[in-house]
C-alpha atoms as a PDB file:
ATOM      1  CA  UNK A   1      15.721 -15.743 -14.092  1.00  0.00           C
ATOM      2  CA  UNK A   2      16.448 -17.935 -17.580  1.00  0.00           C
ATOM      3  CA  UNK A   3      15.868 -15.893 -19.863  1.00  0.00           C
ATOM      4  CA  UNK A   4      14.569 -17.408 -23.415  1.00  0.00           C
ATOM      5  CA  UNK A   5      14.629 -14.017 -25.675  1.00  0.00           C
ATOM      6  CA  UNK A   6      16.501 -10.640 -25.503  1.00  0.00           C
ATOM      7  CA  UNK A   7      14.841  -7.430 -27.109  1.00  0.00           C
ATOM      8  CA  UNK A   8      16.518  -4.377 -27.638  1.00  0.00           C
ATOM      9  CA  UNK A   9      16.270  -0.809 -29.258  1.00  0.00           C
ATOM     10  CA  UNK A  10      19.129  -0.153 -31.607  1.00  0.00           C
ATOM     11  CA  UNK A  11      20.254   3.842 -31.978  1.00  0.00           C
ATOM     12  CA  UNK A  12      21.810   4.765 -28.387  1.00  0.00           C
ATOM     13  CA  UNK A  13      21.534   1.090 -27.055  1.00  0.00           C
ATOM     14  CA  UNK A  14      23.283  -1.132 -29.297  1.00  0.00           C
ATOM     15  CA  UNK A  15      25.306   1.603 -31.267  1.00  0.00           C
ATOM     16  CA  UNK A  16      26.734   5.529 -30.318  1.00  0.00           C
ATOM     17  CA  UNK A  17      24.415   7.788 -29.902  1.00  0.00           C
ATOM     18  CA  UNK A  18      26.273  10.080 -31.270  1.00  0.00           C
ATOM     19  CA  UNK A  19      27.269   8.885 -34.639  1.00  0.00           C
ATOM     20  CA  UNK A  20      26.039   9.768 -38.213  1.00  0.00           C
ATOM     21  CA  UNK A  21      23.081   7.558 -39.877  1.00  0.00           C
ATOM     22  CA  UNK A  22      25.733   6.057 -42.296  1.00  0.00           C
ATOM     23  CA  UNK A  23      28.333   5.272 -38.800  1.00  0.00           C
ATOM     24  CA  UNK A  24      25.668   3.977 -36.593  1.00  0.00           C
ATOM     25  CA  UNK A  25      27.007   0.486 -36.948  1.00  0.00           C
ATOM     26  CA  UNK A  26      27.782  -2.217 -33.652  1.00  0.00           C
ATOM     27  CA  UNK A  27      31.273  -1.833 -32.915  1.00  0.00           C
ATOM     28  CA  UNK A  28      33.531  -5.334 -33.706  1.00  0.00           C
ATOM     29  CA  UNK A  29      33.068  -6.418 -29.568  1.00  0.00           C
ATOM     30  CA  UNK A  30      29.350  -5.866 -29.180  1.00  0.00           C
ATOM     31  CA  UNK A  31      28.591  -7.782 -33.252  1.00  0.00           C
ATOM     32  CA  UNK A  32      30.647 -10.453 -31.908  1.00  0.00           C
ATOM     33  CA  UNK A  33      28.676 -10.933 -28.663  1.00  0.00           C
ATOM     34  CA  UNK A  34      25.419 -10.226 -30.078  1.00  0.00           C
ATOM     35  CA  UNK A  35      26.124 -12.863 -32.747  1.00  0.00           C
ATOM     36  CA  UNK A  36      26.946 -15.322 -29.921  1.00  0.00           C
ATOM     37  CA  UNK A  37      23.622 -14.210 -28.128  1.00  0.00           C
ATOM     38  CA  UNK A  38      21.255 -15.111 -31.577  1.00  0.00           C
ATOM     39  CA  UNK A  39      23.201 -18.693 -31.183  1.00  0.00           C
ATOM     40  CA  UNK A  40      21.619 -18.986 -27.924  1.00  0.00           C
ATOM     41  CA  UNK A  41      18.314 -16.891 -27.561  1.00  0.00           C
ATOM     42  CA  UNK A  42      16.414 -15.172 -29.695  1.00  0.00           C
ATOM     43  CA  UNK A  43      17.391 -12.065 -30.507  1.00  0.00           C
ATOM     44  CA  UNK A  44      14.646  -9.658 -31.873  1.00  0.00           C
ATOM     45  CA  UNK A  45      15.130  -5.454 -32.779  1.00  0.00           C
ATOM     46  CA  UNK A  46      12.704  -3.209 -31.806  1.00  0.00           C
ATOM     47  CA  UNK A  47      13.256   0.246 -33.676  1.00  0.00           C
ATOM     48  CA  UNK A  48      11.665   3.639 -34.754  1.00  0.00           C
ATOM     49  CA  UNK A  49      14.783   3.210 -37.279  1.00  0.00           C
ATOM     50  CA  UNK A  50      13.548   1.657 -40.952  1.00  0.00           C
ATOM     51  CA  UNK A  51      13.921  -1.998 -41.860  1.00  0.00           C
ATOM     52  CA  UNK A  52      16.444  -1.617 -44.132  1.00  0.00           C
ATOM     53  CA  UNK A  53      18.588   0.069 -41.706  1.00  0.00           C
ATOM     54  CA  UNK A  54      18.655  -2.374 -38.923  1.00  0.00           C
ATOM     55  CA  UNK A  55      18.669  -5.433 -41.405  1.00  0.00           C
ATOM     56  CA  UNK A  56      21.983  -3.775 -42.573  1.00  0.00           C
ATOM     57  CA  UNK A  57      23.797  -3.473 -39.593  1.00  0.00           C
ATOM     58  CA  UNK A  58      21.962  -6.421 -37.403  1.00  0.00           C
ATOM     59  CA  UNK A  59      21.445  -9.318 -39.962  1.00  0.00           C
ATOM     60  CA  UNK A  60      21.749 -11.863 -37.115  1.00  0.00           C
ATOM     61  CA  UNK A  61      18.913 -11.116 -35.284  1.00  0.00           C
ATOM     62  CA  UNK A  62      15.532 -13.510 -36.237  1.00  0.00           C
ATOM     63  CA  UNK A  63      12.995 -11.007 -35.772  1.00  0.00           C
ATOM     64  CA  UNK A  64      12.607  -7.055 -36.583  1.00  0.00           C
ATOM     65  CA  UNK A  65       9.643  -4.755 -35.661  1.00  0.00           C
ATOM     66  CA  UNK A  66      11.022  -1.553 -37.472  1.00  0.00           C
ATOM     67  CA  UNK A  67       9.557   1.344 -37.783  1.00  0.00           C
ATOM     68  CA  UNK A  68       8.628   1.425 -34.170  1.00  0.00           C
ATOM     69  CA  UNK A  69       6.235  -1.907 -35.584  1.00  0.00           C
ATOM     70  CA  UNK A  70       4.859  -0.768 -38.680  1.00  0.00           C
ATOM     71  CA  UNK A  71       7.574  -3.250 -40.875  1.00  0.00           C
ATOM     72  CA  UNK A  72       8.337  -6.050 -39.735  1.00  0.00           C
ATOM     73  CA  UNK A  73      10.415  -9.331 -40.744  1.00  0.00           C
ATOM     74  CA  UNK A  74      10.867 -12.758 -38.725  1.00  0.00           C
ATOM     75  CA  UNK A  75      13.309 -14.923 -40.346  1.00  0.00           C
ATOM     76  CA  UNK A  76      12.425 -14.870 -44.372  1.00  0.00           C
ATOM     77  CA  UNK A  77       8.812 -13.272 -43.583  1.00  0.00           C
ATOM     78  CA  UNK A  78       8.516  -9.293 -44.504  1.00  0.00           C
ATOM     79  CA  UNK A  79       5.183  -7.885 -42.833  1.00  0.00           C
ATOM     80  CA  UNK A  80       3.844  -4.684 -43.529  1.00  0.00           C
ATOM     81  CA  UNK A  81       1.306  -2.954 -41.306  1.00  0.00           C
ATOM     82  CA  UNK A  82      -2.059  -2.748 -43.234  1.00  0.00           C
ATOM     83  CA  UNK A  83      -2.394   1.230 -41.914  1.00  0.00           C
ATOM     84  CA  UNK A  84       1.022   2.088 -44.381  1.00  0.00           C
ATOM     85  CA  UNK A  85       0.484  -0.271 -47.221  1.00  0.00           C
ATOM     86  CA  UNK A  86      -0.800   2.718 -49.668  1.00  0.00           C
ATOM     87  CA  UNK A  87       0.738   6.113 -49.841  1.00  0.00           C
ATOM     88  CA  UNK A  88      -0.046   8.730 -46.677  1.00  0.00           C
ATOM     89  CA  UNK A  89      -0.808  12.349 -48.976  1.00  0.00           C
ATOM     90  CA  UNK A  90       0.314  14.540 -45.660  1.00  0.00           C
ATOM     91  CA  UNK A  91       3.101  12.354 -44.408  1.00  0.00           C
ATOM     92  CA  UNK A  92       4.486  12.913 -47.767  1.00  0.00           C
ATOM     93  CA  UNK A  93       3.459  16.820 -47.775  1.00  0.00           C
ATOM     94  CA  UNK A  94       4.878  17.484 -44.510  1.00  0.00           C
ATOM     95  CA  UNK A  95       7.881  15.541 -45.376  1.00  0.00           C
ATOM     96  CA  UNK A  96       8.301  17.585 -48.577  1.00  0.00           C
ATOM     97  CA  UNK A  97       7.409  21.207 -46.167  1.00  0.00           C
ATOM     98  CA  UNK A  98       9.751  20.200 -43.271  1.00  0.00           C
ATOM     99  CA  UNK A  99      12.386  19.154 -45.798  1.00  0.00           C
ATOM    100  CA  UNK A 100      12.141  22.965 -47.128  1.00  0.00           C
ATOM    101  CA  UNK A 101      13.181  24.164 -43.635  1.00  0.00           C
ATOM    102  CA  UNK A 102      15.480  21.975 -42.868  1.00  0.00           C
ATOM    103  CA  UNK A 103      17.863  22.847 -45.316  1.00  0.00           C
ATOM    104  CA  UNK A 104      17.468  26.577 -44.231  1.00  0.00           C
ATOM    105  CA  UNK A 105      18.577  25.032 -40.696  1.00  0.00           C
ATOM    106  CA  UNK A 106      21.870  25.550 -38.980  1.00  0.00           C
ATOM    107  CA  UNK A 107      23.848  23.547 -37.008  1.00  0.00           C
ATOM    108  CA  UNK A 108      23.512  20.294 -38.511  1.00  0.00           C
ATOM    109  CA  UNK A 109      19.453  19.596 -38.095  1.00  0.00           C
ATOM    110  CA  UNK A 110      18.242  16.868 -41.063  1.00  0.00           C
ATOM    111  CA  UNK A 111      15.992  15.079 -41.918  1.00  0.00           C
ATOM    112  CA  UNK A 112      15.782  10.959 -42.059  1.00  0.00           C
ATOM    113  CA  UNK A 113      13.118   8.931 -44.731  1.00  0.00           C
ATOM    114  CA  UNK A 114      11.891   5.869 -43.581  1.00  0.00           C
ATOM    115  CA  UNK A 115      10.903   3.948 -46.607  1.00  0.00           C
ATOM    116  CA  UNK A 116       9.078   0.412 -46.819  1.00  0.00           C
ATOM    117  CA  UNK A 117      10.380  -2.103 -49.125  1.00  0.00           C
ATOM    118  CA  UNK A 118       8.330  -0.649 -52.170  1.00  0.00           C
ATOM    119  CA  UNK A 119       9.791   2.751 -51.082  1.00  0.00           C
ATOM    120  CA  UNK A 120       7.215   4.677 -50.143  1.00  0.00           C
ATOM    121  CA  UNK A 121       7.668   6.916 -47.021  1.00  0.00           C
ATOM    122  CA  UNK A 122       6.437   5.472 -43.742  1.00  0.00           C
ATOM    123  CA  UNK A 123       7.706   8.111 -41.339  1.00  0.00           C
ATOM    124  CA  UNK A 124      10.621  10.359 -40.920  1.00  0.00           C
ATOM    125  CA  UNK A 125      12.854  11.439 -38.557  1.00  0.00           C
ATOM    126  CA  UNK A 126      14.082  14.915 -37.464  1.00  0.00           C
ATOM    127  CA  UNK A 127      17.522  14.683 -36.009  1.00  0.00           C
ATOM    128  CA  UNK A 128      19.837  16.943 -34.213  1.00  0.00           C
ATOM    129  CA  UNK A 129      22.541  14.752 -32.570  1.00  0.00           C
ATOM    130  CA  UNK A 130      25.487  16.143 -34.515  1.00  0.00           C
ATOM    131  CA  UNK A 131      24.234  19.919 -33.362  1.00  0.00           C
ATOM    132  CA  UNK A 132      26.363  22.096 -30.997  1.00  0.00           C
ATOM    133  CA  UNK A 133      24.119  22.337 -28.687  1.00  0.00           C
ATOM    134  CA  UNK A 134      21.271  19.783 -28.736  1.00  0.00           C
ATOM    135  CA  UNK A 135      18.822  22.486 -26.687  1.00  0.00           C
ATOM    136  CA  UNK A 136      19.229  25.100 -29.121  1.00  0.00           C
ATOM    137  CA  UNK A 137      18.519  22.280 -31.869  1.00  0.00           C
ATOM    138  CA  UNK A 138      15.589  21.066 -30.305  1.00  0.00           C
ATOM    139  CA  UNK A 139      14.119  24.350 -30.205  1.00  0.00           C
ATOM    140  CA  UNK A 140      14.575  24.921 -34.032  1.00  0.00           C
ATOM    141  CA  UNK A 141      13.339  21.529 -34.808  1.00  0.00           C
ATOM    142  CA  UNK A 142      10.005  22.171 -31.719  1.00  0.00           C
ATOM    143  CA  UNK A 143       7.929  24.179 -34.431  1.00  0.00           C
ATOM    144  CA  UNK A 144       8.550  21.809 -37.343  1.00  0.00           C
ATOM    145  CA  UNK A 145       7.121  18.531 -34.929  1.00  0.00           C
ATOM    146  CA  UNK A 146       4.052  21.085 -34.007  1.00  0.00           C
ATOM    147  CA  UNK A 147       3.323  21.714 -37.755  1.00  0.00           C
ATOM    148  CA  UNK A 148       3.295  17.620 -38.589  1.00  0.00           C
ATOM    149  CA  UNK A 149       1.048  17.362 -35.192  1.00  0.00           C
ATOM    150  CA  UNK A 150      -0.989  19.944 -36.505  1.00  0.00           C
ATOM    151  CA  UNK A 151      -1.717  17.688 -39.878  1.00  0.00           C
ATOM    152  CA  UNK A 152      -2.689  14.958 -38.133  1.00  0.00           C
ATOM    153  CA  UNK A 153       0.802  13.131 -37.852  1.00  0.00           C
ATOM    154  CA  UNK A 154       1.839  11.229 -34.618  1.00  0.00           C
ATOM    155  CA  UNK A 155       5.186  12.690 -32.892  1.00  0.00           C
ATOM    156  CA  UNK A 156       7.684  10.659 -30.964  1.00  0.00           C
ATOM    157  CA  UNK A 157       9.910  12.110 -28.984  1.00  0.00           C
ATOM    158  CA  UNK A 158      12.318  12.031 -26.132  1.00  0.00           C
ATOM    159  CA  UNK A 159      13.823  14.695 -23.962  1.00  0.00           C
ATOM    160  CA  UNK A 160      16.833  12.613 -23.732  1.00  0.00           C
ATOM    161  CA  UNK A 161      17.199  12.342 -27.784  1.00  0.00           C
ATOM    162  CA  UNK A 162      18.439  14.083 -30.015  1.00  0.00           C
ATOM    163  CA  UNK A 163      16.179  13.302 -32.911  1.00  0.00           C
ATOM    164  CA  UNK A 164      12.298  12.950 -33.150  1.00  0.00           C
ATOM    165  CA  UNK A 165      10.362  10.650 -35.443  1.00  0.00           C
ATOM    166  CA  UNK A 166       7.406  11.193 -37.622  1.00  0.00           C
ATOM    167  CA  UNK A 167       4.482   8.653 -38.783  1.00  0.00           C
ATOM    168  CA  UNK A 168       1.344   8.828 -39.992  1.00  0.00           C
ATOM    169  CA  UNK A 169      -0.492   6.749 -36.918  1.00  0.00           C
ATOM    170  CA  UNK A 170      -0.477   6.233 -33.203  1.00  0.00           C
ATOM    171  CA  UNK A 171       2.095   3.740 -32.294  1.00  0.00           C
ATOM    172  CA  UNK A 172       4.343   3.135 -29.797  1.00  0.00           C
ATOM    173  CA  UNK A 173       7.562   0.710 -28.985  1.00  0.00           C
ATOM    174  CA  UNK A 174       4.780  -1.676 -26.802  1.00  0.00           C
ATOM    175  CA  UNK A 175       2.932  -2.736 -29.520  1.00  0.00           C
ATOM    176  CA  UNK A 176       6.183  -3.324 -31.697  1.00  0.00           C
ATOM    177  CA  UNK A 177       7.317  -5.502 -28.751  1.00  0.00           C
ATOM    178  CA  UNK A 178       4.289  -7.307 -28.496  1.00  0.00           C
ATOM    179  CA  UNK A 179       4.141  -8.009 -32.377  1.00  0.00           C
ATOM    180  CA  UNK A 180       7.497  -9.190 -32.751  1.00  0.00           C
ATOM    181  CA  UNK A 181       7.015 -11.295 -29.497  1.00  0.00           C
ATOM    182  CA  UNK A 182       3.762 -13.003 -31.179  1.00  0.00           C
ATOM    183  CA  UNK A 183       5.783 -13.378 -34.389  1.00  0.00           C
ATOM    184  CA  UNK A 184       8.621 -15.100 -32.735  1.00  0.00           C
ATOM    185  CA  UNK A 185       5.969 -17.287 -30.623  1.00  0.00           C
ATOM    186  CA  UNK A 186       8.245 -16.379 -27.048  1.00  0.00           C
ATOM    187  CA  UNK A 187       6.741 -17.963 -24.398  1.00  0.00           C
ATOM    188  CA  UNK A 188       9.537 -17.318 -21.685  1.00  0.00           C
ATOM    189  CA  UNK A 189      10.767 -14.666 -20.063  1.00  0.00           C
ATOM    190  CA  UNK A 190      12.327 -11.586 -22.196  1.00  0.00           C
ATOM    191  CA  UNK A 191      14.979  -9.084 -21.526  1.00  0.00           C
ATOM    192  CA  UNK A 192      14.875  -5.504 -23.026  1.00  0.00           C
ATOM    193  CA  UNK A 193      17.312  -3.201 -23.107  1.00  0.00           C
ATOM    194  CA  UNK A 194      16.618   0.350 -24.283  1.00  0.00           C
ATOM    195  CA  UNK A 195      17.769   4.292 -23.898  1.00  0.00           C
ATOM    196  CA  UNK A 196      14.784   6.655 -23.958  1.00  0.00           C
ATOM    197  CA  UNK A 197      11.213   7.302 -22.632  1.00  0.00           C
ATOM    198  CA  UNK A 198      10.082   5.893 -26.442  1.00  0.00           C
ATOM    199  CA  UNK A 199      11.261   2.585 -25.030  1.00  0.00           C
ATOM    200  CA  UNK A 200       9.091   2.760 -21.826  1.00  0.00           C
ATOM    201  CA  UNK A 201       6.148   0.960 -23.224  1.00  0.00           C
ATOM    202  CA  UNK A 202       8.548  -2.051 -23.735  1.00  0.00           C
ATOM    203  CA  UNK A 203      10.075  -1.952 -20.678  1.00  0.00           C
ATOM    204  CA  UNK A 204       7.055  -2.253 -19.062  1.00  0.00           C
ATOM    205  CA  UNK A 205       6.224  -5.508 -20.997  1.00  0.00           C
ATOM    206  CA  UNK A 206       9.598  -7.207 -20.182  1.00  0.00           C
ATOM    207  CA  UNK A 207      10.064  -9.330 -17.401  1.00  0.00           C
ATOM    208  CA  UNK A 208      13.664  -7.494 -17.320  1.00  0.00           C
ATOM    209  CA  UNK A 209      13.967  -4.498 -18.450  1.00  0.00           C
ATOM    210  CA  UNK A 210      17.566  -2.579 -18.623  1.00  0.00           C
ATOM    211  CA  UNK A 211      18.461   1.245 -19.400  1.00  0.00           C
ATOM    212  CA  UNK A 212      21.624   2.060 -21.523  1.00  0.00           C
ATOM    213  CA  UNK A 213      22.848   5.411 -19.656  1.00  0.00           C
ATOM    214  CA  UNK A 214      24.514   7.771 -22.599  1.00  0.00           C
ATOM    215  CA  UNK A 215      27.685  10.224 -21.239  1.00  0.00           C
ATOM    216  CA  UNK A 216      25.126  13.230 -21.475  1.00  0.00           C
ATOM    217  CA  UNK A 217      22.121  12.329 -20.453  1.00  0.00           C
ATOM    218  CA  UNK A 218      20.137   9.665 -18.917  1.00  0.00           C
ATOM    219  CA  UNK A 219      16.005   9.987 -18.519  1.00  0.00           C
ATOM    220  CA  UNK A 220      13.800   8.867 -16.079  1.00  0.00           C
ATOM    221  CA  UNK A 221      13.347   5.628 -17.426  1.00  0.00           C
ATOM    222  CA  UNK A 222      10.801   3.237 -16.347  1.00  0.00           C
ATOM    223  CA  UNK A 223      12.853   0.251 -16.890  1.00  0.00           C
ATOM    224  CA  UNK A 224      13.884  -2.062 -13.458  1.00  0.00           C
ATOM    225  CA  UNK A 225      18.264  -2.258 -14.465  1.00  0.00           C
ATOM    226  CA  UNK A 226      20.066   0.182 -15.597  1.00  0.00           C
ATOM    227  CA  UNK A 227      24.020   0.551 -16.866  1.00  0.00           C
ATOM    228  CA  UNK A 228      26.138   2.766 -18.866  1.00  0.00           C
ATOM    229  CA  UNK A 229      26.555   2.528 -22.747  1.00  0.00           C
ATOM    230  CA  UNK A 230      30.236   1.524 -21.910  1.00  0.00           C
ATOM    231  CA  UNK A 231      28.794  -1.832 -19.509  1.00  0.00           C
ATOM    232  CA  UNK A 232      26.861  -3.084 -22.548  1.00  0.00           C
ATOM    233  CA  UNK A 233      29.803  -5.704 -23.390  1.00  0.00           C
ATOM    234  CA  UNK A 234      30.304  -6.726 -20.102  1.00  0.00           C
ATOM    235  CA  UNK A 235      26.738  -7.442 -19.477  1.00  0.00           C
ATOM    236  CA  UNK A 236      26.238  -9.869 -22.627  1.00  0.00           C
ATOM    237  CA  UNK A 237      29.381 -11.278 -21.594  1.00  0.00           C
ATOM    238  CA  UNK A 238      28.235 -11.816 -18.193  1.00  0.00           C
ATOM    239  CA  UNK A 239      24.385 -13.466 -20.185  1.00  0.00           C
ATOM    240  CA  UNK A 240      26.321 -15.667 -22.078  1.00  0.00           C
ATOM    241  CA  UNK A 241      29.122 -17.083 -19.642  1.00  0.00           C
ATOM    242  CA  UNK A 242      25.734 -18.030 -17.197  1.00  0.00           C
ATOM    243  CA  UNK A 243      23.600 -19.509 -20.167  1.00  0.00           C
ATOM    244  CA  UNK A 244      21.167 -16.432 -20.055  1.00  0.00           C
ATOM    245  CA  UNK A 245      20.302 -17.144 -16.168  1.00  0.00           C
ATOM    246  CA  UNK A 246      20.367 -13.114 -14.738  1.00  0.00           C
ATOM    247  CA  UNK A 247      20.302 -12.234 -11.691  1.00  0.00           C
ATOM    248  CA  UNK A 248      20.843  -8.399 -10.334  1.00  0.00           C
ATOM    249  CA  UNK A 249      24.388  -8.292  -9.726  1.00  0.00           C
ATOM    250  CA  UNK A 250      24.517  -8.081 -14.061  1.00  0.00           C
ATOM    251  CA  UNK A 251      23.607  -4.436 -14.157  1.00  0.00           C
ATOM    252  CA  UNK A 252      22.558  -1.198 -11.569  1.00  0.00           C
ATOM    253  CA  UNK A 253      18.818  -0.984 -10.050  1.00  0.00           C
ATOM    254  CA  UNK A 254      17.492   1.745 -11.569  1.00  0.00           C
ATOM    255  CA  UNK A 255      16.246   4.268  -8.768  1.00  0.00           C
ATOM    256  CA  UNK A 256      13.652   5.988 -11.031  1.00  0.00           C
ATOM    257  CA  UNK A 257      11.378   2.364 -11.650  1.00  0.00           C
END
């Protein structure tokens, strides 16, 4: 299958999963071959991570549906979603709360802003990834989610991830994919590659869809491919050397799809 654009979620797919906000960056192999992809394709983001993050660290790609689609940029074009363009009173109290007990918290549980470009919060993330033990984490961070459900907030999380995000309205990683794809104005087929159930709606909307398998933990994904974190290289590698034609001997039929 030629395919014409390749999607993919950024924390745990393109970068460590296990690496501080500030050293969640592409290693030198994979920014080389995703550079070489954008030459070819299109290459689009989709993230619950904040624009400003992934325009740091991915400033090759031509389109961006942060903010799991809420901000948005394709090429020079910023877009903000019309449901975050004013001020959200209980994100920003529950932010402010949650903050409180979070730096109460042990074993390295904090607490992530999203910001738009006029920097007012958006969203926030709880995350745990540096903890211990991620179980004992999650269950410190499980009444702090049910507190920002309980003000009206929209949780998503993963049992596979060690962080959950925050934002004041219903949204998932489908309707970012679908925005950015209208945005871009892809016609052809796309490839997405993602890590967690948050990237299920999008998988489902790809013609191929590809899990990145951390060392700890894979979910049940409902993506159709699958590979480990460390086969990331070789399968842009193996994209590029056929001019973007895949076919399944590039990466592991996933036996949960």
């Amino acid at each position: 299958m030629q395919i014409s654009a390749i999607f993919s979620d950024y924390d745990g797919t393109l970068s460590q999963l296990e690496s501080r906000r500030e050293a969640a960056v592409l290693s030198p192999i994979v920014r080389r071959l995703i550079t070489r992809v954008s030459k070819q394709v299109t290459l689009g983001i989709v993230s619950t991570k904040d624009l400003s993050f992934i325009r740091e660290r991915v400033p090759m790609a031509h389109g961006v549906s942060a903010s799991c689609g809420l901000e948005m940029q394709v090429e020079e074009k910023t877009l903000l979603d019309e449901r975050v363009q004013e001020p959200h009173p209980q994100l920003e109290n529950a932010y402010k709360e949650i903050l409180k007990k979070v730096l109460q918290a042990r074993d390295n549980l904090v607490i992530e802003r999203k910001e738009s470009e006029d920097e007012h919060l958006i969203g926030f993330c709880l995350d745990w990834r540096l903890a211990r033990n991620w179980d004992e984490a999650r269950q410190t961070a499980a009444p702090l989610l049910d507190y920002s459900r309980k003000q009206g907030l929209y949780v998503i999380e993963s049992e596979a991830s060690p962080f959950a995000n925050v934002f004041p309205t219903e949204i998932d990683k489908g309707e970012a994919f679908e925005k950015l794809k209208e945005e871009l104005g892809i016609q052809g087929p796309i490839m997405y590659l993602g890590d967690s159930e948050a990237d299920d709606p999008a998988f489902g909307l790809a013609e191929v869809s590809v899990g990145v398998k951390h060392q700890r933990v894979m979910a049940r994904l409902r993506c159709r491919y699958r590979i480990e974190f460390l086969e990331l290289e070789n399968l842009l590698t193996e994209l590029i050397d056929a001019d973007f034609d895949f076919n399944e001997t590039m990466a592991t039929t996933n036996i949960y799809s």
